[in-house]
PDB file of N, CA and C in Angstrom:
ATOM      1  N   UNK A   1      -4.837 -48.759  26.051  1.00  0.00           N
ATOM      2  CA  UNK A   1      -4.971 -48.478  24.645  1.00  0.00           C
ATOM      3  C   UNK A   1      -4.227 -49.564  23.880  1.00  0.00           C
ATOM      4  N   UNK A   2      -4.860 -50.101  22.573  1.00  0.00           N
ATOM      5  CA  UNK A   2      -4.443 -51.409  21.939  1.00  0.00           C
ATOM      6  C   UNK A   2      -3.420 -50.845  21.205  1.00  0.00           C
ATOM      7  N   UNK A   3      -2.225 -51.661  20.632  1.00  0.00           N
ATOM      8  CA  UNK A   3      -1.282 -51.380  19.939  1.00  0.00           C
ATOM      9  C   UNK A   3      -1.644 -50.173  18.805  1.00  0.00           C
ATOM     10  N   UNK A   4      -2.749 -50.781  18.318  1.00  0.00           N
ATOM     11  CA  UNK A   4      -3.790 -50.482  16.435  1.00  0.00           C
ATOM     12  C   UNK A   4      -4.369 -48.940  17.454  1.00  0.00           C
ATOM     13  N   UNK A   5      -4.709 -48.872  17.915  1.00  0.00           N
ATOM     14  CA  UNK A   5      -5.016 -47.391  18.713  1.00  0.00           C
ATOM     15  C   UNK A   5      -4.027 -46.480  18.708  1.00  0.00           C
ATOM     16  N   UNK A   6      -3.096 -46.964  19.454  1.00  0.00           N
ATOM     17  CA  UNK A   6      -1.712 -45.897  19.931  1.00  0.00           C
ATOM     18  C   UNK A   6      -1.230 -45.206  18.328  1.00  0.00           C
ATOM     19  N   UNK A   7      -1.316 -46.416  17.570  1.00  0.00           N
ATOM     20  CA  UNK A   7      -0.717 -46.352  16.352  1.00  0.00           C
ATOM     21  C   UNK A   7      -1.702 -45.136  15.364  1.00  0.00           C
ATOM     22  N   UNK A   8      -3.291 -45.006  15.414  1.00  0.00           N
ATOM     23  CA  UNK A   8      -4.302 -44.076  15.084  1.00  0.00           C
ATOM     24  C   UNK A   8      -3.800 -42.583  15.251  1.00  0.00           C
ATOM     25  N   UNK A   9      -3.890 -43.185  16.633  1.00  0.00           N
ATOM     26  CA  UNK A   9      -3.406 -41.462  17.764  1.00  0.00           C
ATOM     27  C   UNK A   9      -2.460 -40.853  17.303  1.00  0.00           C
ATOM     28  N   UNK A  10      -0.913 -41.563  16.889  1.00  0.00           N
ATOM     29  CA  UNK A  10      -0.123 -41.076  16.301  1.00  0.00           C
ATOM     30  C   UNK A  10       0.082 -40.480  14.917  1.00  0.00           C
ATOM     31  N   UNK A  11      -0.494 -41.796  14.127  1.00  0.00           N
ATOM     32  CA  UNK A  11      -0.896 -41.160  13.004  1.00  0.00           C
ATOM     33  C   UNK A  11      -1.484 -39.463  12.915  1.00  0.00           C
ATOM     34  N   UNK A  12      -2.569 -39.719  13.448  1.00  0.00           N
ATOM     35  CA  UNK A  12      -3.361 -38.245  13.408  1.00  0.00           C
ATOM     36  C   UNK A  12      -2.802 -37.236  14.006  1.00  0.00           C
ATOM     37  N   UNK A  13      -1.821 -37.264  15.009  1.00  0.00           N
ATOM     38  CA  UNK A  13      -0.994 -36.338  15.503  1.00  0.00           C
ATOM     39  C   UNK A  13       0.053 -36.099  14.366  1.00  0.00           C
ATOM     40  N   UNK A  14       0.492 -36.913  14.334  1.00  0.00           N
ATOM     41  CA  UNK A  14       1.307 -36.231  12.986  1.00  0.00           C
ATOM     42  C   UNK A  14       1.101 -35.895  11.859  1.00  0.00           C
ATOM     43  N   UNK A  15      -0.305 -35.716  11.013  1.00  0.00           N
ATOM     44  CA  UNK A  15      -1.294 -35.707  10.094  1.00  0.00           C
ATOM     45  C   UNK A  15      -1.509 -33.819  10.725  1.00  0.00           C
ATOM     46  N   UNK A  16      -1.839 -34.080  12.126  1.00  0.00           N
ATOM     47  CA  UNK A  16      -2.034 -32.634  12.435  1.00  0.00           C
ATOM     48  C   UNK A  16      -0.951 -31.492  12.602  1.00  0.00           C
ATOM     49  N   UNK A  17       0.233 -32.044  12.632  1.00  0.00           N
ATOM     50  CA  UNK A  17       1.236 -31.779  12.637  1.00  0.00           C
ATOM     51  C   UNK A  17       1.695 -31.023  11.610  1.00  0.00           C
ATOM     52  N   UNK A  18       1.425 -32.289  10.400  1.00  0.00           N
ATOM     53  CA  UNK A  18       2.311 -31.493   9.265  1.00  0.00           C
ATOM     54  C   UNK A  18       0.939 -30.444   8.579  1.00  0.00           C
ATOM     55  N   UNK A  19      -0.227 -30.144   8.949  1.00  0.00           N
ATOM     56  CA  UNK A  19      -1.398 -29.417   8.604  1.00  0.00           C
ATOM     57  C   UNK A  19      -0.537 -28.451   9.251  1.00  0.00           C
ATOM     58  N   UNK A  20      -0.085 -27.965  10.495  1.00  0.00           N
ATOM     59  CA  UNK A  20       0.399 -27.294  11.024  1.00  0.00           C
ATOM     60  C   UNK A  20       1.682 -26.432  10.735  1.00  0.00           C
ATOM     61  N   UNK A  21       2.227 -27.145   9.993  1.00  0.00           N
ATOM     62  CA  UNK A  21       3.631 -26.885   9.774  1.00  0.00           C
ATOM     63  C   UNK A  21       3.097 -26.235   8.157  1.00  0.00           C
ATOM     64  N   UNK A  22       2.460 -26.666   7.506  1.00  0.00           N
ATOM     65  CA  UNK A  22       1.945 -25.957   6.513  1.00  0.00           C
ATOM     66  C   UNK A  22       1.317 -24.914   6.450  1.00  0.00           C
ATOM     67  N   UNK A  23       0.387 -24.970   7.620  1.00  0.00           N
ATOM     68  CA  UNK A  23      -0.037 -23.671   7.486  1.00  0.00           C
ATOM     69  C   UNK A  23       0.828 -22.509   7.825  1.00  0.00           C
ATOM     70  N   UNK A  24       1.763 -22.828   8.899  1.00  0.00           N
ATOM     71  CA  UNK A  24       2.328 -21.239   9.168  1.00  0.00           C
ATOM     72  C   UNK A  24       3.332 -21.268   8.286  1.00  0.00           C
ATOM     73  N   UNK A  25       3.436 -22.357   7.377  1.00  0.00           N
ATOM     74  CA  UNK A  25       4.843 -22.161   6.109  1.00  0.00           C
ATOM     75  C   UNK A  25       3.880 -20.617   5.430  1.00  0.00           C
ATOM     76  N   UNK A  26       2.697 -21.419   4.671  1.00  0.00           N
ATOM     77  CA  UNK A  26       2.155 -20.684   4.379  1.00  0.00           C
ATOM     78  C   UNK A  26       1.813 -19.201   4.599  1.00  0.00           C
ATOM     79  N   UNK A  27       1.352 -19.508   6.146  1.00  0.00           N
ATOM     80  CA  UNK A  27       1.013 -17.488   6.196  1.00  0.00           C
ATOM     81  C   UNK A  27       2.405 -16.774   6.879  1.00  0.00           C
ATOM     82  N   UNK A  28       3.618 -17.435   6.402  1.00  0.00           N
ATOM     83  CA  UNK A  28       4.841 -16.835   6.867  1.00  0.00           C
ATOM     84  C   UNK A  28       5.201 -16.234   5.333  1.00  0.00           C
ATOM     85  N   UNK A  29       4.833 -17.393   4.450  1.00  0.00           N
ATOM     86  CA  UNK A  29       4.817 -16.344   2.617  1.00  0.00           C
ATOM     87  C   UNK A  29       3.568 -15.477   2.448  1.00  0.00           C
ATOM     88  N   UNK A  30       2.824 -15.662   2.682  1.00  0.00           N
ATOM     89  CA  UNK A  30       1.568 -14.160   2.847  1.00  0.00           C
ATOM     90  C   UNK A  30       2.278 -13.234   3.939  1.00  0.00           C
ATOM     91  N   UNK A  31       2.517 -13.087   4.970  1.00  0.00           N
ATOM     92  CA  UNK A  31       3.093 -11.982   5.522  1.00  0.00           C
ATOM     93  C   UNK A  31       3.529 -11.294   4.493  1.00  0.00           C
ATOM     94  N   UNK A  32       5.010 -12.108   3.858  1.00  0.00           N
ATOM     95  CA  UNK A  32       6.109 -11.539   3.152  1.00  0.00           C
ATOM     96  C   UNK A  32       5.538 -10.684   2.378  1.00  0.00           C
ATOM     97  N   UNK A  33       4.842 -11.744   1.321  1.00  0.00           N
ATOM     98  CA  UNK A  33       4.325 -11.192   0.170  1.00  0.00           C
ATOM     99  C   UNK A  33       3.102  -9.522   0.871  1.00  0.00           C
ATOM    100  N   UNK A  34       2.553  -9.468   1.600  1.00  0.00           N
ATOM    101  CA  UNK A  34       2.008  -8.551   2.431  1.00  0.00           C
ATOM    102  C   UNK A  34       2.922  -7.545   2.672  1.00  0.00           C
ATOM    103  N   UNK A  35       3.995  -7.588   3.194  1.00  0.00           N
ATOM    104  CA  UNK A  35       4.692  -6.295   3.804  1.00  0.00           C
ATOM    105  C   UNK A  35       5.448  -6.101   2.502  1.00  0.00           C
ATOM    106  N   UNK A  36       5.815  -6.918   0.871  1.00  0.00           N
ATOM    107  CA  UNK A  36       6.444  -6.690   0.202  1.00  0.00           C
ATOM    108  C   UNK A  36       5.376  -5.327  -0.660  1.00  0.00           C
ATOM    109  N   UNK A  37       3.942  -5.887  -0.989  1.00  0.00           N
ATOM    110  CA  UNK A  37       2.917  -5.139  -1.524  1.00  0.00           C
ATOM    111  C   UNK A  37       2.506  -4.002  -0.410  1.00  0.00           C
ATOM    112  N   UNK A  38       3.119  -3.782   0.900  1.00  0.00           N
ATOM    113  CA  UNK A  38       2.938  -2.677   1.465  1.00  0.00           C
ATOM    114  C   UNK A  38       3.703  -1.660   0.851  1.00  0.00           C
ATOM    115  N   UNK A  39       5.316  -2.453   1.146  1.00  0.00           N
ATOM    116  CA  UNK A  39       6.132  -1.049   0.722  1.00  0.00           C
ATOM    117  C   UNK A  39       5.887  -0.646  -0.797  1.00  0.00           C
ATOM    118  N   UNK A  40       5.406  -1.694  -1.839  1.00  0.00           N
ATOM    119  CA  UNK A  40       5.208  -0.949  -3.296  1.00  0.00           C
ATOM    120  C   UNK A  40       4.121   0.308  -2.712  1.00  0.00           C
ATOM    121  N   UNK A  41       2.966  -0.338  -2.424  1.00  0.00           N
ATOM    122  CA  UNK A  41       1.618   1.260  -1.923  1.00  0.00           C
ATOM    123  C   UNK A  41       2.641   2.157  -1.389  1.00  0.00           C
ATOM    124  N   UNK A  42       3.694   1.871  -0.086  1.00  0.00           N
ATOM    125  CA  UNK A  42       3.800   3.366   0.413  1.00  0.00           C
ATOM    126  C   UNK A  42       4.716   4.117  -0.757  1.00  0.00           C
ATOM    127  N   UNK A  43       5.839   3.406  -1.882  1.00  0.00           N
ATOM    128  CA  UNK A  43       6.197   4.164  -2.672  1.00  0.00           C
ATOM    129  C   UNK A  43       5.240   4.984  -3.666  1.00  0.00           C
ATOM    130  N   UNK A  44       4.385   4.061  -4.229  1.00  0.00           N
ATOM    131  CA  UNK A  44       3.574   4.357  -4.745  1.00  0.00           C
ATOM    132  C   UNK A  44       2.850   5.963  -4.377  1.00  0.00           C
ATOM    133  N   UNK A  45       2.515   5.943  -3.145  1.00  0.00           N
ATOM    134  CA  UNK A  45       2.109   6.986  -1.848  1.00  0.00           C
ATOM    135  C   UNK A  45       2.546   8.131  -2.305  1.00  0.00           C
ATOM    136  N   UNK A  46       3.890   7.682  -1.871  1.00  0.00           N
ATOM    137  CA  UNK A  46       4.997   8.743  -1.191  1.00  0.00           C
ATOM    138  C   UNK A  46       4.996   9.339  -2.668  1.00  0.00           C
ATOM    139  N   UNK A  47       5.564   8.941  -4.212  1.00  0.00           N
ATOM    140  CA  UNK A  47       5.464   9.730  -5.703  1.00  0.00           C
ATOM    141  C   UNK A  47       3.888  10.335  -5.458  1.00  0.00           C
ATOM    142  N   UNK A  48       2.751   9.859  -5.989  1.00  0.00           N
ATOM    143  CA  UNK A  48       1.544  10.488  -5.726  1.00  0.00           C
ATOM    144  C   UNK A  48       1.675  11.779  -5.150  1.00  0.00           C
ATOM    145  N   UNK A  49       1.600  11.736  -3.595  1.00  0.00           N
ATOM    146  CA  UNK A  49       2.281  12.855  -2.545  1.00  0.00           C
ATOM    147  C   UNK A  49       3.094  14.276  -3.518  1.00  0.00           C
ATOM    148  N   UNK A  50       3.898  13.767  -4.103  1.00  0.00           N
ATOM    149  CA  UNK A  50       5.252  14.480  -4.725  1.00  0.00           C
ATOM    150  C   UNK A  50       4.718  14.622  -5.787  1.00  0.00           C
ATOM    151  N   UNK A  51       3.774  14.540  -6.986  1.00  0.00           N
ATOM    152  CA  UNK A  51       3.546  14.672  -7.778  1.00  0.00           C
ATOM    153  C   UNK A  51       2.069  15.532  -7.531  1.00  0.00           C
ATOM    154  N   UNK A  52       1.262  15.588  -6.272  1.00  0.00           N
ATOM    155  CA  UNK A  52       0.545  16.476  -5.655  1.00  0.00           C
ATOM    156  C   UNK A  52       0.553  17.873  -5.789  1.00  0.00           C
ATOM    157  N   UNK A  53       1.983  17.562  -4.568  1.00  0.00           N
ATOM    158  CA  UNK A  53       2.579  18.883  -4.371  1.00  0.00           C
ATOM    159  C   UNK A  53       3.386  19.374  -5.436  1.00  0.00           C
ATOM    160  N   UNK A  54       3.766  18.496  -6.776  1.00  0.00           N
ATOM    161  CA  UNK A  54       4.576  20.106  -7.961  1.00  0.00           C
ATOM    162  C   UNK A  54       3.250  20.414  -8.309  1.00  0.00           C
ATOM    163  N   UNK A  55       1.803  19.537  -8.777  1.00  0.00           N
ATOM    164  CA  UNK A  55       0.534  20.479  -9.182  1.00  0.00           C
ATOM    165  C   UNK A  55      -0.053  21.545  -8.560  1.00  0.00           C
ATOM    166  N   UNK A  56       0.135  21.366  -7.223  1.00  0.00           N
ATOM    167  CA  UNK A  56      -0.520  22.713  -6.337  1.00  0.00           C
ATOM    168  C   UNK A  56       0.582  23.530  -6.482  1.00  0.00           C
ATOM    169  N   UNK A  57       1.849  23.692  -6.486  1.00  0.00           N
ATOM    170  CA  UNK A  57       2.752  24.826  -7.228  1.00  0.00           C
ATOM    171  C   UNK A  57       2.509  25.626  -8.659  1.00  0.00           C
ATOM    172  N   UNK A  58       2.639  24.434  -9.340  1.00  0.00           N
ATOM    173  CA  UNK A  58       1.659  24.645 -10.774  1.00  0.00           C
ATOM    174  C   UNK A  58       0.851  25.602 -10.520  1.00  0.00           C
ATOM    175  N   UNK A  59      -0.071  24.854  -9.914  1.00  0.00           N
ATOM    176  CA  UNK A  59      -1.853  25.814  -9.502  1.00  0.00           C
ATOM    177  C   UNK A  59      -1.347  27.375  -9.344  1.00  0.00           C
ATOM    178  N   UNK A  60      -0.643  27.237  -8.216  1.00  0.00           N
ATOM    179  CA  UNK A  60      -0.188  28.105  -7.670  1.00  0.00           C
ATOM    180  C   UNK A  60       0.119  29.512  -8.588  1.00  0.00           C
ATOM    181  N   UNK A  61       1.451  28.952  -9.339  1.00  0.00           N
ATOM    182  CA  UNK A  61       2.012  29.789 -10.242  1.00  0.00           C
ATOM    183  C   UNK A  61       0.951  30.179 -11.191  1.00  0.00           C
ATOM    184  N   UNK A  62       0.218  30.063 -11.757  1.00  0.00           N
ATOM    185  CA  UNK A  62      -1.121  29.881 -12.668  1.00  0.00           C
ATOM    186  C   UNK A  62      -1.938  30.754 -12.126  1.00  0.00           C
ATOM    187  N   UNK A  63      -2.266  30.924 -10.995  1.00  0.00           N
ATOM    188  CA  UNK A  63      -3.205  31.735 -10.742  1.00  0.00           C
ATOM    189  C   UNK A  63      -2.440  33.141 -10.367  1.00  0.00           C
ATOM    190  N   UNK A  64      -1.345  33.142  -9.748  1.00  0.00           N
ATOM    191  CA  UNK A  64      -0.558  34.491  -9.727  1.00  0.00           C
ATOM    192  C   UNK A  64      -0.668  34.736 -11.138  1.00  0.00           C
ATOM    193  N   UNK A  65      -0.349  34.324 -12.286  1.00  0.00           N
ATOM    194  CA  UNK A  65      -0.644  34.817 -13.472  1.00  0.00           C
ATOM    195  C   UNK A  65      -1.796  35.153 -13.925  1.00  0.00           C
ATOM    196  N   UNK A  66      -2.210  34.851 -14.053  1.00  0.00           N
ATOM    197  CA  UNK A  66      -3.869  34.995 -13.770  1.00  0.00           C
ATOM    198  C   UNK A  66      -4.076  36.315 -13.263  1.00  0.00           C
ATOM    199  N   UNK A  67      -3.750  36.353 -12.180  1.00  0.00           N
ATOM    200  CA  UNK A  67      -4.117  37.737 -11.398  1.00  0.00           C
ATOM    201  C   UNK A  67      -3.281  38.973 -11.757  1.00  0.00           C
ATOM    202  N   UNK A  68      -2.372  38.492 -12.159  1.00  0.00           N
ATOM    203  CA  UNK A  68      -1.567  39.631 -12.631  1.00  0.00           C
ATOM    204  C   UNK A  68      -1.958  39.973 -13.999  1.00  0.00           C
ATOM    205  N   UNK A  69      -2.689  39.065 -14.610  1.00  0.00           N
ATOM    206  CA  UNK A  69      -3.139  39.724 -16.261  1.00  0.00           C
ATOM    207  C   UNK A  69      -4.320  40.301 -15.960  1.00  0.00           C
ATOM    208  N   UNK A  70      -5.254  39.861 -15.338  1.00  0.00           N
ATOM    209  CA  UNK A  70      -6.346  40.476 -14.569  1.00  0.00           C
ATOM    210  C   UNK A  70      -6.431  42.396 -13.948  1.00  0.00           C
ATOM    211  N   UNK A  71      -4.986  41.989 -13.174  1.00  0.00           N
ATOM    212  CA  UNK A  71      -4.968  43.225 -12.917  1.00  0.00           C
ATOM    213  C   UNK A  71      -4.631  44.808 -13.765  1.00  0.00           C
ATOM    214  N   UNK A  72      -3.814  43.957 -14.898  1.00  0.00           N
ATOM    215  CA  UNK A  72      -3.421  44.662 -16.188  1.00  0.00           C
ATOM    216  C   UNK A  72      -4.633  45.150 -16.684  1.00  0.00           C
ATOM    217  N   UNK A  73      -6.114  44.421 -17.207  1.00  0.00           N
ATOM    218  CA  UNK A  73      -7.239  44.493 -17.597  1.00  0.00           C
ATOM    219  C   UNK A  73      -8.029  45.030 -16.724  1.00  0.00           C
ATOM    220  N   UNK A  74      -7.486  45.181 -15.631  1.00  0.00           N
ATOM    221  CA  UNK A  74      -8.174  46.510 -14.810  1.00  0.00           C
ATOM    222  C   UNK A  74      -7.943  47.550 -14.688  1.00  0.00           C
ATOM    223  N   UNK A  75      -6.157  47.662 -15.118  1.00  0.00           N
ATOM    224  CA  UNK A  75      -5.940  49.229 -15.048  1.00  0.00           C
ATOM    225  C   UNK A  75      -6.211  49.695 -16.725  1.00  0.00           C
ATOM    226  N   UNK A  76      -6.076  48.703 -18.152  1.00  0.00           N
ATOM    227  CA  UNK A  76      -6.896  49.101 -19.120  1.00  0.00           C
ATOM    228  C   UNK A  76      -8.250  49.463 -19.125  1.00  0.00           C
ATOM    229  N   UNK A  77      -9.361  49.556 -18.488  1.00  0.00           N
ATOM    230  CA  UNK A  77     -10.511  49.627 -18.152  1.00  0.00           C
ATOM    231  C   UNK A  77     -10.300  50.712 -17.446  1.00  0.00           C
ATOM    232  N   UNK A  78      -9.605  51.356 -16.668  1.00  0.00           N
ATOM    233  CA  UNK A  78      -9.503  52.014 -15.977  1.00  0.00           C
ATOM    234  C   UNK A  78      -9.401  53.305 -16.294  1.00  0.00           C
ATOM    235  N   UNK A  79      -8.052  53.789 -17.482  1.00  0.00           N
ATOM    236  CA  UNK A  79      -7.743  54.503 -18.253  1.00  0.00           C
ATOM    237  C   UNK A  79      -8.726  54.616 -18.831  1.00  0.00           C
TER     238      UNK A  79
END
């Protein structure tokens, strides 16, 4: 291999090199940024979740009322 060759080879090895070194710079800040926008969703989640469950209490309480005025209007009807 001629001097002007060896010298190509190298070039492009190190051309591929720093492509290399860039890219996993790169998807080492997408991970981050990835597991950073995970944990916002699972907080995000986890309130949702918790704000679920006081409405189905809500619900809850609401319809015992409900039934209990119901049942009032049945024993008026009744009489």
């Amino acid at each position: 291999m001629s001097p002007a060759e060896q010298e190509d080879s190298l070039s492009s090895l190190e051309d591929r090199i720093q492509k290399a070194v860039h890219l996993v710079s790169r998807l080492r800040q997408e991970r981050e940024t990835a597991v950073e926008e995970a944990a916002v969703a699972r907080a995000e989640a986890d309130r949702l979740a918790g704000e679920v469950k006081a409405l189905q209490a809500e619900r809850n309480q609401v319809r015992g009322r409900i039934e209990k005025l119901l049942s009032t209007i049945d024993q008026l009807s009744a009489v």
